[in-house]
Protein backbone atom coordinates (compact mmCIF):
# COMPACT_ATOMS: atom_id res chain seq x y z
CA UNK A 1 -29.59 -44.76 5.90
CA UNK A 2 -29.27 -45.56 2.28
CA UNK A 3 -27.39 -48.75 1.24
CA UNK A 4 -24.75 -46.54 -0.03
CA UNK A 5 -24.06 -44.55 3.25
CA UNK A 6 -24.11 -48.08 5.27
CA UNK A 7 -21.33 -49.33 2.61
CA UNK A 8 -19.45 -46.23 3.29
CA UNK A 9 -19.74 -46.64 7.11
CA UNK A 10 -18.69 -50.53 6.52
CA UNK A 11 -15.37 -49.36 4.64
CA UNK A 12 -14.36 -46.56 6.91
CA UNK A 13 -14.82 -48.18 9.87
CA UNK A 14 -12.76 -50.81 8.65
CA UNK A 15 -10.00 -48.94 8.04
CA UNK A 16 -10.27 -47.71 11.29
CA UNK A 17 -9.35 -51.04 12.71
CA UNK A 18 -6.61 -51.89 10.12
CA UNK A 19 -4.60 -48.32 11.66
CA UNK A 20 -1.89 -49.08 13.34
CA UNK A 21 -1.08 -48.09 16.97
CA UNK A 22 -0.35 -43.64 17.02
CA UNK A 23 2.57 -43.49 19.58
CA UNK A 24 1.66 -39.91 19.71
CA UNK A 25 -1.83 -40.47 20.28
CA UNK A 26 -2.97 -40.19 24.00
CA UNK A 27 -5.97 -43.05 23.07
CA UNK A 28 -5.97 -45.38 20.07
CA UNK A 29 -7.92 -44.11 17.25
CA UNK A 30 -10.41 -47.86 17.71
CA UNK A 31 -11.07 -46.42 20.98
CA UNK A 32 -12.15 -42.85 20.42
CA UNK A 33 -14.45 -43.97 17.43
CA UNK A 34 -15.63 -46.35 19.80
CA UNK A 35 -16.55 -43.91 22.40
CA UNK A 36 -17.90 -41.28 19.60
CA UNK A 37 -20.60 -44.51 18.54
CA UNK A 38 -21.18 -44.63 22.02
CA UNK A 39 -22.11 -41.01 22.48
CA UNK A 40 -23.86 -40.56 19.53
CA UNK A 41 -26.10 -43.90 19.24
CA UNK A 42 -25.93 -45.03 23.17
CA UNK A 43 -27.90 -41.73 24.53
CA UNK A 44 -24.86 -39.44 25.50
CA UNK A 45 -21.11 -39.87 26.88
CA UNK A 46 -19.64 -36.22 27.27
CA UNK A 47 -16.28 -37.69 28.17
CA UNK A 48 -15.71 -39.90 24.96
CA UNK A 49 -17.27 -36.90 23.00
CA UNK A 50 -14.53 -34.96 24.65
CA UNK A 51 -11.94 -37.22 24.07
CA UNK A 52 -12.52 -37.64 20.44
CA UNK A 53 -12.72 -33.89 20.35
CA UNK A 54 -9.31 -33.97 21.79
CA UNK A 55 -7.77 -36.05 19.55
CA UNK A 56 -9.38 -34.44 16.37
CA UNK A 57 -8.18 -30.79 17.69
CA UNK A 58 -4.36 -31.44 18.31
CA UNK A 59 -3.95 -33.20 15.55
CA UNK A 60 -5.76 -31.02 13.27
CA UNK A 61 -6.93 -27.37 14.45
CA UNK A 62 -4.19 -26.86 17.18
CA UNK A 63 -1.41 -25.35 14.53
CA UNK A 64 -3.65 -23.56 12.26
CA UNK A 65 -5.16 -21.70 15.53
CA UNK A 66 -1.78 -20.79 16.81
CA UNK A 67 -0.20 -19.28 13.78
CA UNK A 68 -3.49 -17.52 13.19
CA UNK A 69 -3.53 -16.00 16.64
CA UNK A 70 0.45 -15.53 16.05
CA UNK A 71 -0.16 -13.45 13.20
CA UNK A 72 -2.37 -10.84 15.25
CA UNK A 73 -0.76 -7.99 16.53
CA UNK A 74 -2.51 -8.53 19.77
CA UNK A 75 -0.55 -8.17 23.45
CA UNK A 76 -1.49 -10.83 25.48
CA UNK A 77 0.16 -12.83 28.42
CA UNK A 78 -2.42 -15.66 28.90
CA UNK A 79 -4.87 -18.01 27.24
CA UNK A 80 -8.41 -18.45 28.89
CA UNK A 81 -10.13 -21.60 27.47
CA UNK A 82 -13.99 -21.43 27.77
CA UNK A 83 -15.56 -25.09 27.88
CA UNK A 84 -12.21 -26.46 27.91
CA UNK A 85 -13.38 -29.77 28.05
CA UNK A 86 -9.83 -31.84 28.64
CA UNK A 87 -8.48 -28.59 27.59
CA UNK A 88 -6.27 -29.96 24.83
CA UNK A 89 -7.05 -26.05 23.03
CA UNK A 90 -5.90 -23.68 25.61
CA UNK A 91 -2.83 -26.37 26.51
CA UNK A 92 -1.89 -26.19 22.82
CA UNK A 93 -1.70 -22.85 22.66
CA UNK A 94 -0.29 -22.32 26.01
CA UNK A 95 3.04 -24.33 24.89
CA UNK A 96 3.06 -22.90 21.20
CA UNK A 97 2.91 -19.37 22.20
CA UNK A 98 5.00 -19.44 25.58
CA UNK A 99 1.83 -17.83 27.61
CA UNK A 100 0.50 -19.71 30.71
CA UNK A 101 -3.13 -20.98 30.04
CA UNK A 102 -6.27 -21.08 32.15
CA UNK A 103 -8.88 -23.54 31.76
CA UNK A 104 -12.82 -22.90 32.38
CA UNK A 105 -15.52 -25.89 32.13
CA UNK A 106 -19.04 -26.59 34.56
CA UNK A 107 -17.51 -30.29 34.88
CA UNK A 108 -14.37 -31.10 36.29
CA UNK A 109 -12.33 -33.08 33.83
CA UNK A 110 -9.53 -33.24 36.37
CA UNK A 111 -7.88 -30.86 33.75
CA UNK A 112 -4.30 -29.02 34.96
CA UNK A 113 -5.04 -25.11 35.35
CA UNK A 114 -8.70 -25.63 35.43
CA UNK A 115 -11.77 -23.99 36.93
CA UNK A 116 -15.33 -25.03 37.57
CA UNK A 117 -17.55 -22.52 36.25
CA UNK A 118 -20.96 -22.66 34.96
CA UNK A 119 -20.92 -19.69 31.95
CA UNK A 120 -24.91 -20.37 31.21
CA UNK A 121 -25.32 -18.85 34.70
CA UNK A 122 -25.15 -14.95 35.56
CA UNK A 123 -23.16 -15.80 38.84
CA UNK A 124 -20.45 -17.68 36.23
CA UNK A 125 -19.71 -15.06 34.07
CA UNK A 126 -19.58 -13.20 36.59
CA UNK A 127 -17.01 -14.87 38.27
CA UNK A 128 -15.17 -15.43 35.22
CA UNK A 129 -14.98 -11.57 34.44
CA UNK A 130 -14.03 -10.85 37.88
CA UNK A 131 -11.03 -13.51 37.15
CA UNK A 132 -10.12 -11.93 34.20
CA UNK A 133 -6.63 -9.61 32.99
CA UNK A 134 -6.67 -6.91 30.75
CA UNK A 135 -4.06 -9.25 28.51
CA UNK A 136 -5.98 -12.57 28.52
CA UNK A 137 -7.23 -13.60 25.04
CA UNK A 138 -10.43 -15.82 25.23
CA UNK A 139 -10.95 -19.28 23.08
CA UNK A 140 -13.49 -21.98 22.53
CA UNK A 141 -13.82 -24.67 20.86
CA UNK A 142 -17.34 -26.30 20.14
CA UNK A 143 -18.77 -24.85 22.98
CA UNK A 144 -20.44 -21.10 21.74
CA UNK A 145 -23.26 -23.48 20.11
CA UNK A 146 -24.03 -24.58 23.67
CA UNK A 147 -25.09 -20.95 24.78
CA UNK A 148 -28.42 -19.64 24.63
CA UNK A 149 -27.46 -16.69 23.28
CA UNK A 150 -24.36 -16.78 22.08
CA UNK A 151 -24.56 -12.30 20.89
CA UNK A 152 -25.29 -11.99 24.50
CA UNK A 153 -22.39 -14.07 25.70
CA UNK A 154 -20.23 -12.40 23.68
CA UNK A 155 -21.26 -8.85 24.03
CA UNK A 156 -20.55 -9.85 28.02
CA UNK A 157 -16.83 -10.47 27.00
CA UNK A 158 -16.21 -7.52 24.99
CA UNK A 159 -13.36 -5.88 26.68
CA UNK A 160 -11.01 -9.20 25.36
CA UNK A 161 -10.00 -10.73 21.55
CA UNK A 162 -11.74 -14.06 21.26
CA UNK A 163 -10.80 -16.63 19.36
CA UNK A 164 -13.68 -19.78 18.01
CA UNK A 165 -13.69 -22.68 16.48
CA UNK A 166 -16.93 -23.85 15.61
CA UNK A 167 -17.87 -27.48 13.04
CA UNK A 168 -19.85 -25.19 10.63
CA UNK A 169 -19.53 -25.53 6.99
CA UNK A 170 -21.41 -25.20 3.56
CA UNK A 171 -21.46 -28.91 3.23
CA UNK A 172 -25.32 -29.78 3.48
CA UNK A 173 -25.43 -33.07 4.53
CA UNK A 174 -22.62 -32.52 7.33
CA UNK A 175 -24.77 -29.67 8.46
CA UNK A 176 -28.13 -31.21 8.41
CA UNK A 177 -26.63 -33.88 10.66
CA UNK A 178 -24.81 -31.75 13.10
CA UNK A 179 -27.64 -29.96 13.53
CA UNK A 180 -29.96 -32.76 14.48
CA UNK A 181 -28.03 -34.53 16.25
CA UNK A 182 -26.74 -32.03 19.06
CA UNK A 183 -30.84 -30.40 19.02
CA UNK A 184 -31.25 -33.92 20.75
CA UNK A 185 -29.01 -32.30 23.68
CA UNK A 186 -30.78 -28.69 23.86
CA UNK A 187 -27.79 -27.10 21.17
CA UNK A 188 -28.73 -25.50 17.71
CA UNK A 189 -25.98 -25.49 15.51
CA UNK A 190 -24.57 -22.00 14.02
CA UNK A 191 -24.94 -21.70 10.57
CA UNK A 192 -21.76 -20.38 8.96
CA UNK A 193 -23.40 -17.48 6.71
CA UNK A 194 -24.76 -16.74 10.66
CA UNK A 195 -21.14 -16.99 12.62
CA UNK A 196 -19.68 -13.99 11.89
CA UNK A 197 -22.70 -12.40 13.21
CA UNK A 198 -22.10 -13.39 16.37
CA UNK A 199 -19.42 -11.33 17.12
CA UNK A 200 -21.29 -7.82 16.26
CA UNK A 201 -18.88 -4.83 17.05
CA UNK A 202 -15.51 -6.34 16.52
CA UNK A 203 -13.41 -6.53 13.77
CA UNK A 204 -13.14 -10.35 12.46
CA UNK A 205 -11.01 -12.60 10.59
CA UNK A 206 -12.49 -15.94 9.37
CA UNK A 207 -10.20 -18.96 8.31
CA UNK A 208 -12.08 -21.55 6.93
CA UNK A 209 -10.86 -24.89 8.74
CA UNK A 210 -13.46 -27.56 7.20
CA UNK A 211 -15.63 -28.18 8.47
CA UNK A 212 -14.58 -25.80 11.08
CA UNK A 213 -14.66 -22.24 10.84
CA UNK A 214 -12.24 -20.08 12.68
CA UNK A 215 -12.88 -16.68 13.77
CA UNK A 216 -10.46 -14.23 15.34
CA UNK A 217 -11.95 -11.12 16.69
CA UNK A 218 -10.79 -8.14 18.09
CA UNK A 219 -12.35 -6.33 21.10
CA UNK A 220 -15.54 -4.95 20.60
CA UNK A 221 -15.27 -1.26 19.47
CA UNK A 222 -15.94 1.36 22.08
């Protein structure tokens, strides 16, 4: 790192520690960038990387999602969260649109309305297809860059509107370091000229929530 980025990194961490205490906040602020160090310099710590994640989605991505979603015209009566995580997304939702919410990770978080489901494995889609309504809408957050193929996965889920949010955005440093960092853990970031690709068939709406990217899609054409 260049003097100037280790400045940077001096001052923000600083103010960090001069925040005060978030009521609100289900962790202090200290702690979570405390954990995120730990995952990201330590060799891996999926729970403080999903607590951070947690923290950064309800207080920044969790309205934005739900008005977007609010301003479809789809008919829908639940919210299925893929790679949930502590499921702070489909929770969200679940109380801002007035639907019940299921949650679907392969670890157990000990999350409310949750089940353990590998969906890298052909018996766990499976099984999550065979759980599956006609009027459940599908989200993710930070978790399609995790699948193999993440066409494929979608293609599988074609009869149902998915909603993602993926950290993709035009910035070039913030990309180049995404990207290496989570190829350490077997991921390849999606680059955002590539995201809307993924969901070939359906009709898509992108929101740009930087540096996310939100994409709304319809079912896949017949």
């Amino acid at each position: 790192m260049d003097k100037e980025y280790i400045d940077m990194l001096y001052h923000l961490l600083r103010q960090a520690s001069n925040e005060p205490p978030d009521a609100r906040a289900s962790f202090p602020l200290q702690h979570l960038i405390l954990g995120l160090a730990r995952h990201l310099l330590g060799g891996g710590d999926y729970l403080a990387l999903n607590q951070y994640l947690a923290y950064y989605g309800e207080k920044h991505l969790l309205v934005p999602t739900a008005e977007e979603i609010a301003d479809r015209d789809w008919e829908f009566n639940r919210v299925v969260d893929l790679g949930c995580g502590l499921g702070w997304l489909g929770r969200g939702l679940s109380l801002k649109l007035d639907v019940p919410c299921l949650g679907v990770d392969k670890r157990s978080w000990t999350t409310p309305n949750m089940v353990v489901l590998d969906l890298e494995t052909e018996k766990g889609l499976s099984t999550l297809k065979s759980m599956l309504g006609s009027k459940d809408i599908l989200v993710m957050s930070d978790f399609l860059h995790c699948i193999d193929d993440p066409v494929g996965f979608l293609s599988e889920l074609k009869a149902w509107p998915v909603v993602v949010l993926e950290y993709t955005n035009e910035h070039p440093d913030y990309m180049v370091s995404y990207a290496d960092q989570i190829r350490r853990y077997g991921a390849e970031a999606i680059a955002p000229l590539d995201f809307e690709l993924e969901f070939i068939g359906r009709e898509t709406v992108a929101v740009d929530l930087f540096p996310y990217m939100l994409v709304l899609a319809d079912k896949a054409e017949e």
